[in-house]
PDB file of N, CA and C in Angstrom:
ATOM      1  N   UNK A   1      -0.133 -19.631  13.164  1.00  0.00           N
ATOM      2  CA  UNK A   1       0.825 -18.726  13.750  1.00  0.00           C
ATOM      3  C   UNK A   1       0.475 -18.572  15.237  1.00  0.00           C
ATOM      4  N   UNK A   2       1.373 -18.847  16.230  1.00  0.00           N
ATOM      5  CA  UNK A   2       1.417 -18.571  17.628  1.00  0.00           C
ATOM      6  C   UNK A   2       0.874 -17.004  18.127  1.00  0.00           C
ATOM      7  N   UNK A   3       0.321 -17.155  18.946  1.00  0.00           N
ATOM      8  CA  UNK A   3       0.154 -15.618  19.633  1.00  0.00           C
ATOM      9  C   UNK A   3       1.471 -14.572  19.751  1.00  0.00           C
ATOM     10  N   UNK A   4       2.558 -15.195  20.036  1.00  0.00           N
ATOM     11  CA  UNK A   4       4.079 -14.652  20.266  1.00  0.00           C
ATOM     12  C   UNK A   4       3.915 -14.254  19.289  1.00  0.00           C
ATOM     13  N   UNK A   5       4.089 -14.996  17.767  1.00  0.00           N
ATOM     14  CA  UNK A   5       4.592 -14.752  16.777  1.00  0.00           C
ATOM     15  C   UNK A   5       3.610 -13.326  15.880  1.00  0.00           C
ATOM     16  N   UNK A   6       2.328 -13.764  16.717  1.00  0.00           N
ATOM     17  CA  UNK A   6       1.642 -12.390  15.759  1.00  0.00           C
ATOM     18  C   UNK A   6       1.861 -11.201  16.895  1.00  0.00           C
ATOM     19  N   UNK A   7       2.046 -11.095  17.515  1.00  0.00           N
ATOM     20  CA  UNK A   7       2.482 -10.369  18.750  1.00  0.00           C
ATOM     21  C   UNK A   7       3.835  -9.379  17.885  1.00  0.00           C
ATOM     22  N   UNK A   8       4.630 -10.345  17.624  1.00  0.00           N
ATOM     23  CA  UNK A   8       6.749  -9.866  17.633  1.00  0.00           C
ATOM     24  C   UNK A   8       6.516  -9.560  15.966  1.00  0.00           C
ATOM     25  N   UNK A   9       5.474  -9.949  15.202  1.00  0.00           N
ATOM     26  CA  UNK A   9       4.763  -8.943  13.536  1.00  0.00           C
ATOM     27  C   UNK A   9       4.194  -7.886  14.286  1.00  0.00           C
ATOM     28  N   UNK A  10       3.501  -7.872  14.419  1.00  0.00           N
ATOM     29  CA  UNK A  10       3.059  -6.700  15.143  1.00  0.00           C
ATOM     30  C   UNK A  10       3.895  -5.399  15.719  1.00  0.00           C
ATOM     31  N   UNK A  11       4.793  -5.713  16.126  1.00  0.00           N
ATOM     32  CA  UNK A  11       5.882  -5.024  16.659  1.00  0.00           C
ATOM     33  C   UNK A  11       6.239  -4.786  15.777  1.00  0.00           C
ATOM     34  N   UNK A  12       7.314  -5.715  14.929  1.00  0.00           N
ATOM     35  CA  UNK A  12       8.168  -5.171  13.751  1.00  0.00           C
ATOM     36  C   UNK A  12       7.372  -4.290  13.032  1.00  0.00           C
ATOM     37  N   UNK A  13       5.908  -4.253  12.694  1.00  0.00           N
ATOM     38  CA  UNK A  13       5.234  -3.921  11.523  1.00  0.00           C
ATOM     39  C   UNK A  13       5.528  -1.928  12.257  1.00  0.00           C
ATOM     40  N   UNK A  14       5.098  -2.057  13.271  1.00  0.00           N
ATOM     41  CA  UNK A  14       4.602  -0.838  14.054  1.00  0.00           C
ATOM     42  C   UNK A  14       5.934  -0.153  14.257  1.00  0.00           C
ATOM     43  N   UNK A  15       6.813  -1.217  14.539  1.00  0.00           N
ATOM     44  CA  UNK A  15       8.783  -0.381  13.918  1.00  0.00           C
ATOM     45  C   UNK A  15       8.667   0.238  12.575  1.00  0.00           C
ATOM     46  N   UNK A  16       8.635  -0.815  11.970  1.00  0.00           N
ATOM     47  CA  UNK A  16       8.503  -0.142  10.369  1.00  0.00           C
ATOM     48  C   UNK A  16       7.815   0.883   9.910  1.00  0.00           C
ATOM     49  N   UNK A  17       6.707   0.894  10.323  1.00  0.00           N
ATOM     50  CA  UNK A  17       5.839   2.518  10.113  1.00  0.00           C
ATOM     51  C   UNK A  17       6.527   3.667  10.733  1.00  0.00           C
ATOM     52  N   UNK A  18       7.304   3.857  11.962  1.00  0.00           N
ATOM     53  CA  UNK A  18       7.340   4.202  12.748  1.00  0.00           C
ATOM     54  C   UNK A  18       8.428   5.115  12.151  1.00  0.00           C
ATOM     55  N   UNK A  19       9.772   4.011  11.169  1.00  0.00           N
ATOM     56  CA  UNK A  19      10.904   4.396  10.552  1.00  0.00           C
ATOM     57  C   UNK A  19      10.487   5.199   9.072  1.00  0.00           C
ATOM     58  N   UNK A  20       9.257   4.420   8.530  1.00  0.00           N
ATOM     59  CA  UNK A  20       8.902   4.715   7.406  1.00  0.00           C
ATOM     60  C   UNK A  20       8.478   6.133   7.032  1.00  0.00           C
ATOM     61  N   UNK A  21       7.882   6.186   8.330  1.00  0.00           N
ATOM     62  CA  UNK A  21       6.584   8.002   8.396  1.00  0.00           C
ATOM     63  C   UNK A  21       7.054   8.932   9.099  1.00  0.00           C
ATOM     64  N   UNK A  22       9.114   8.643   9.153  1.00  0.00           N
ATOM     65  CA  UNK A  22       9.584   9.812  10.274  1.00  0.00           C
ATOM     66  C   UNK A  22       9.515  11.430   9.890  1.00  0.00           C
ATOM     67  N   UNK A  23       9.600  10.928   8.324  1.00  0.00           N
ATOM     68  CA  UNK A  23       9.594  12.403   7.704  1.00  0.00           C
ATOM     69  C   UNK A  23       8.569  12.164   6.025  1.00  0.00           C
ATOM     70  N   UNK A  24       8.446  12.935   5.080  1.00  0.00           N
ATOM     71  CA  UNK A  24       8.068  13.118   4.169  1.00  0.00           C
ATOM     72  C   UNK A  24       9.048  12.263   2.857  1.00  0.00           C
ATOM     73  N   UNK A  25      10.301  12.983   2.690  1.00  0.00           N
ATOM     74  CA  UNK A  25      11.262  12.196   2.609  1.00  0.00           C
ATOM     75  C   UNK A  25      11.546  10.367   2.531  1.00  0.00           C
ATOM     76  N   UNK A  26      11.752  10.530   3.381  1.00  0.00           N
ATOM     77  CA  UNK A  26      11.922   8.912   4.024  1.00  0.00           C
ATOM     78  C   UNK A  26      10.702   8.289   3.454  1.00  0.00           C
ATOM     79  N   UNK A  27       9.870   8.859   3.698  1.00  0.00           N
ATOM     80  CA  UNK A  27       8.230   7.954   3.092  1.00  0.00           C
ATOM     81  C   UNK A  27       8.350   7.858   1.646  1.00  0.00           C
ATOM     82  N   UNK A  28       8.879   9.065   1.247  1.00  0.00           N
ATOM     83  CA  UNK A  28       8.697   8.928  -0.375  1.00  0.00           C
ATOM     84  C   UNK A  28       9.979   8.082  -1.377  1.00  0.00           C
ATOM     85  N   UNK A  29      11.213   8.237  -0.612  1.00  0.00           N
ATOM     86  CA  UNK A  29      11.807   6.744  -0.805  1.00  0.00           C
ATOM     87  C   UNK A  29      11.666   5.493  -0.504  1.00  0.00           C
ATOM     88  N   UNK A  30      11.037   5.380   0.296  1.00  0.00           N
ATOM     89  CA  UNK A  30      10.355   3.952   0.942  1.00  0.00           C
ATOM     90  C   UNK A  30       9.525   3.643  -0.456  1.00  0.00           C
ATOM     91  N   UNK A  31       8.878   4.537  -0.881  1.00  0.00           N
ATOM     92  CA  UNK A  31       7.599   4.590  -2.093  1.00  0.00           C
ATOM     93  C   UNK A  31       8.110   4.322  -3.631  1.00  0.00           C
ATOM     94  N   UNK A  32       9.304   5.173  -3.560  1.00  0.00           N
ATOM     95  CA  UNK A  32      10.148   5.186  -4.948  1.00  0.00           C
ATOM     96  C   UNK A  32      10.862   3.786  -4.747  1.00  0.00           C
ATOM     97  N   UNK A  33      11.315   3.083  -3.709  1.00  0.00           N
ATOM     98  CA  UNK A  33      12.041   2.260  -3.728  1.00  0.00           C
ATOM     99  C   UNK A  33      11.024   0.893  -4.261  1.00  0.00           C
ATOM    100  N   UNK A  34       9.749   1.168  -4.059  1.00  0.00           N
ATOM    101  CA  UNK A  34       8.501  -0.310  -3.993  1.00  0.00           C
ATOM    102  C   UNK A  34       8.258   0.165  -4.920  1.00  0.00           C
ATOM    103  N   UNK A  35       8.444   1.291  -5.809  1.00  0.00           N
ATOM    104  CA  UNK A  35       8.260   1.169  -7.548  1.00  0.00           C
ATOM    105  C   UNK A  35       6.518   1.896  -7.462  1.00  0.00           C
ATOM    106  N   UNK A  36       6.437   2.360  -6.403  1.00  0.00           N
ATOM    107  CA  UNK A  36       4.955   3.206  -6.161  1.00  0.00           C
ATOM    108  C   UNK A  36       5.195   4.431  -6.914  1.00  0.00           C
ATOM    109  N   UNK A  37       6.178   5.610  -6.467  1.00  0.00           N
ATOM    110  CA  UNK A  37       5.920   6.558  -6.630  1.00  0.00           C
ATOM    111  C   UNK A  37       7.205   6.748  -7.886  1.00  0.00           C
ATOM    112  N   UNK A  38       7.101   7.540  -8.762  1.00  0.00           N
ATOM    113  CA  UNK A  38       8.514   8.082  -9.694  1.00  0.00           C
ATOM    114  C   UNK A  38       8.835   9.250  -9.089  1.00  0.00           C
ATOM    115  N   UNK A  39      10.589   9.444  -9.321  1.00  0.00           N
ATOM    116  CA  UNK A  39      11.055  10.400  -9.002  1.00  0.00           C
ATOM    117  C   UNK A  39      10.608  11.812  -9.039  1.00  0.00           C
ATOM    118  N   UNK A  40       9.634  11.913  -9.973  1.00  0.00           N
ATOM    119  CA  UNK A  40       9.378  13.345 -10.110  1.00  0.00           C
ATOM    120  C   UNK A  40       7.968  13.249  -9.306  1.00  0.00           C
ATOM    121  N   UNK A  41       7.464  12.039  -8.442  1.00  0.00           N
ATOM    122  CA  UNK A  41       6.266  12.784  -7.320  1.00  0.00           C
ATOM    123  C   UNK A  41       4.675  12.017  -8.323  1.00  0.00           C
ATOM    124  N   UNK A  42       4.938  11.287  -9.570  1.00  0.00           N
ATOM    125  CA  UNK A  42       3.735  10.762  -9.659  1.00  0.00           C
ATOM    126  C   UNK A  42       3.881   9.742  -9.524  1.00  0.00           C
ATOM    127  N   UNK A  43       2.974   8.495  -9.470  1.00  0.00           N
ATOM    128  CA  UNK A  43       2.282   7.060  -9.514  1.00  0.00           C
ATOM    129  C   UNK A  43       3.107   6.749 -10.633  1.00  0.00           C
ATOM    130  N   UNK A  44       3.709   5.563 -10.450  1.00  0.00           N
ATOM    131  CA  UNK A  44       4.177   4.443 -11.106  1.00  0.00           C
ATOM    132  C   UNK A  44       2.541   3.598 -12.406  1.00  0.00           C
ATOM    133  N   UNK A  45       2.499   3.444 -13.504  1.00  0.00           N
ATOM    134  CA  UNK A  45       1.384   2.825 -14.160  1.00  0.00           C
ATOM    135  C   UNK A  45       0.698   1.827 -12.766  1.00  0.00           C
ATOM    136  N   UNK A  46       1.529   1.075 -12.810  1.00  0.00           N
ATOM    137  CA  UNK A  46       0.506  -0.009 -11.822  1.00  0.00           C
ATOM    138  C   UNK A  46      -0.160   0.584 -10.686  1.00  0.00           C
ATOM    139  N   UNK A  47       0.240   1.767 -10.293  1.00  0.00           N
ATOM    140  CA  UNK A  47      -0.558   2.220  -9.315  1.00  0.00           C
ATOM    141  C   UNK A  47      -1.242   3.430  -9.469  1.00  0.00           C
ATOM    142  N   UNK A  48      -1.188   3.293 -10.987  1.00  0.00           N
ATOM    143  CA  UNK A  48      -2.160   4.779 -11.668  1.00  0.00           C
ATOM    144  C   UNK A  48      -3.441   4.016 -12.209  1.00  0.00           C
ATOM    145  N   UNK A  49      -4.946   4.537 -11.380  1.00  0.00           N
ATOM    146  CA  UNK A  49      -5.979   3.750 -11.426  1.00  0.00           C
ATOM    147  C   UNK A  49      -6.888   4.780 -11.926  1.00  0.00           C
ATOM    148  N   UNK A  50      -7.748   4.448 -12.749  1.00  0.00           N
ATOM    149  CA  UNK A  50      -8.863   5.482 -12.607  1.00  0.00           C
ATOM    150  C   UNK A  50      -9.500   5.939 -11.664  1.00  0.00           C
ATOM    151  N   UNK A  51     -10.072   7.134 -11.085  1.00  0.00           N
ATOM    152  CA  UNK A  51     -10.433   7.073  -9.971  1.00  0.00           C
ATOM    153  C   UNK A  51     -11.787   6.443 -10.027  1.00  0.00           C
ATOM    154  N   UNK A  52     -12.335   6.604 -11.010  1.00  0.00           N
ATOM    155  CA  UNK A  52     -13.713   5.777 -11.056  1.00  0.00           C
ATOM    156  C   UNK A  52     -13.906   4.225 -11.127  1.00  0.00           C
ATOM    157  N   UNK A  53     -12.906   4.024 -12.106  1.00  0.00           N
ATOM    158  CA  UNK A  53     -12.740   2.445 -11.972  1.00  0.00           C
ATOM    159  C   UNK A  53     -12.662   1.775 -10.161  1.00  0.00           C
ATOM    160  N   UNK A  54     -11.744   2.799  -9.544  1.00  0.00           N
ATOM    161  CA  UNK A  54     -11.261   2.229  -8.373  1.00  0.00           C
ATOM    162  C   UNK A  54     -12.632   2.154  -7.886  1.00  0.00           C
ATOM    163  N   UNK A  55     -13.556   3.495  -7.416  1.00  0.00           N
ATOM    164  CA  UNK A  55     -14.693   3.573  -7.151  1.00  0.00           C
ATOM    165  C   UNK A  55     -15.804   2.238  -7.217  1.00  0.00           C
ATOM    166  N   UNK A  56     -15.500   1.707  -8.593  1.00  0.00           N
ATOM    167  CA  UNK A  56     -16.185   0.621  -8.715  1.00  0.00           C
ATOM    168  C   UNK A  56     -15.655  -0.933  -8.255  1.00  0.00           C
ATOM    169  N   UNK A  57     -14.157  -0.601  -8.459  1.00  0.00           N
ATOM    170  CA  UNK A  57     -13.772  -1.705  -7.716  1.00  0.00           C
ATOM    171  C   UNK A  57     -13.601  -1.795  -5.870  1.00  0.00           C
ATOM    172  N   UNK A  58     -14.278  -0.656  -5.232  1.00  0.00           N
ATOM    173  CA  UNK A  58     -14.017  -1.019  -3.946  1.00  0.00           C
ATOM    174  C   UNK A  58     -15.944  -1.033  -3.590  1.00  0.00           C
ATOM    175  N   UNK A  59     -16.422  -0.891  -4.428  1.00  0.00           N
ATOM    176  CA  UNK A  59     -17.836  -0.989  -4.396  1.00  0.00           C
ATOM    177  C   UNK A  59     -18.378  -2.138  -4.486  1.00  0.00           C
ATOM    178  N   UNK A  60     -17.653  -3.345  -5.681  1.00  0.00           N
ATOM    179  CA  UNK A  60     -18.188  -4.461  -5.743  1.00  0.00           C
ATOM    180  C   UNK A  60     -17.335  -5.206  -4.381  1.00  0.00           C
ATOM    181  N   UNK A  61     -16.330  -4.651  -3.907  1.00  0.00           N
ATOM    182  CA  UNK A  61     -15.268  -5.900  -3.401  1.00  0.00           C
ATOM    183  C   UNK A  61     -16.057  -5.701  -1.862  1.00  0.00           C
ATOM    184  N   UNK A  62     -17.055  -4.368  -1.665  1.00  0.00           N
ATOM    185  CA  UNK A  62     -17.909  -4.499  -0.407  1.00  0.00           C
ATOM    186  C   UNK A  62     -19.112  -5.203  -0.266  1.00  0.00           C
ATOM    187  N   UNK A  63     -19.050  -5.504  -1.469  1.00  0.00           N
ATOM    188  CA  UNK A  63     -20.338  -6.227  -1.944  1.00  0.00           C
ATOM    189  C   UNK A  63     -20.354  -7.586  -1.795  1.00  0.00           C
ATOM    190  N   UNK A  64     -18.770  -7.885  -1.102  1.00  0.00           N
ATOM    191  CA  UNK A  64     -18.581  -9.281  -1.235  1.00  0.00           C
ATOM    192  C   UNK A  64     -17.796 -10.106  -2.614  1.00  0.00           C
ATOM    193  N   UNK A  65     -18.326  -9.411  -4.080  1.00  0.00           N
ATOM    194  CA  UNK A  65     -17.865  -9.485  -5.221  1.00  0.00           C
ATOM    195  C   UNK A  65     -16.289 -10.617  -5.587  1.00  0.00           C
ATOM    196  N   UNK A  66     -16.422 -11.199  -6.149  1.00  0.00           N
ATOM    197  CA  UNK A  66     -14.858 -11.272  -6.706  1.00  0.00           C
ATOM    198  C   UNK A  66     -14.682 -10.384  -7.806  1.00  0.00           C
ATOM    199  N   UNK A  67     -13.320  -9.511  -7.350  1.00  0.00           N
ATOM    200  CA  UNK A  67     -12.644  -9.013  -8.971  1.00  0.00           C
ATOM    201  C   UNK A  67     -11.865  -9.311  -9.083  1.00  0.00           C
ATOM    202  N   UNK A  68     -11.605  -9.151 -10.687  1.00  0.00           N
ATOM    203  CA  UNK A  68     -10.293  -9.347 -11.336  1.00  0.00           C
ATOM    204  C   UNK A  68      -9.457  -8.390 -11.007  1.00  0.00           C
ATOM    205  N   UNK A  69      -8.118  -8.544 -10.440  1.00  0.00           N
ATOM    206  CA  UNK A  69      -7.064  -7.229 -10.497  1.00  0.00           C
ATOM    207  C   UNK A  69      -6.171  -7.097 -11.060  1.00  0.00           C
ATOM    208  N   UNK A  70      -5.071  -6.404 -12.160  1.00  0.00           N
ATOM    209  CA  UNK A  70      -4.679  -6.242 -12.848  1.00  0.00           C
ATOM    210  C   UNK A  70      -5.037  -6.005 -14.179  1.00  0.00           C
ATOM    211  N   UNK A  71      -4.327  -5.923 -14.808  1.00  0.00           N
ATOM    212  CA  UNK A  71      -4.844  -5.415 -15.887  1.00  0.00           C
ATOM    213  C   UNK A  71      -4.776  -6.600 -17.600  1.00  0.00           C
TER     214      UNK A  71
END
């Protein structure tokens, strides 16, 4: 990828946040729309993790580790 080209991502990306995080709202349809969040304000399964599991999975993945992800 060209310098331009990571340059004009860069931009778009920093648009997109920009549109994404104007309000509370807007963020949380952005969220409901990527199947993150459900209408009533919790985690979608795939993004309902243990918190300990996660714990361990960002512990080995600093470790260098390969994990498995999914389930």
């Amino acid at each position: 990828m060209t310098k331009s080209r990571v340059e004009a991502f860069r931009e778009a990306a920093k648009n997109y946040t920009a549109k994404m995080t104007a309000s509370r709202e807007v963020a949380r349809d952005a969220l409901q729309a990527e199947g993150v969040y459900r209408s009533n304000g919790t985690l979608t399964p795939a993004y309902s993790t243990n918190a300990q599991e996660y714990a361990g999975f960002l512990h080995e993945t600093a470790q260098g580790k390969k994990v498995q992800t999914g389930k």
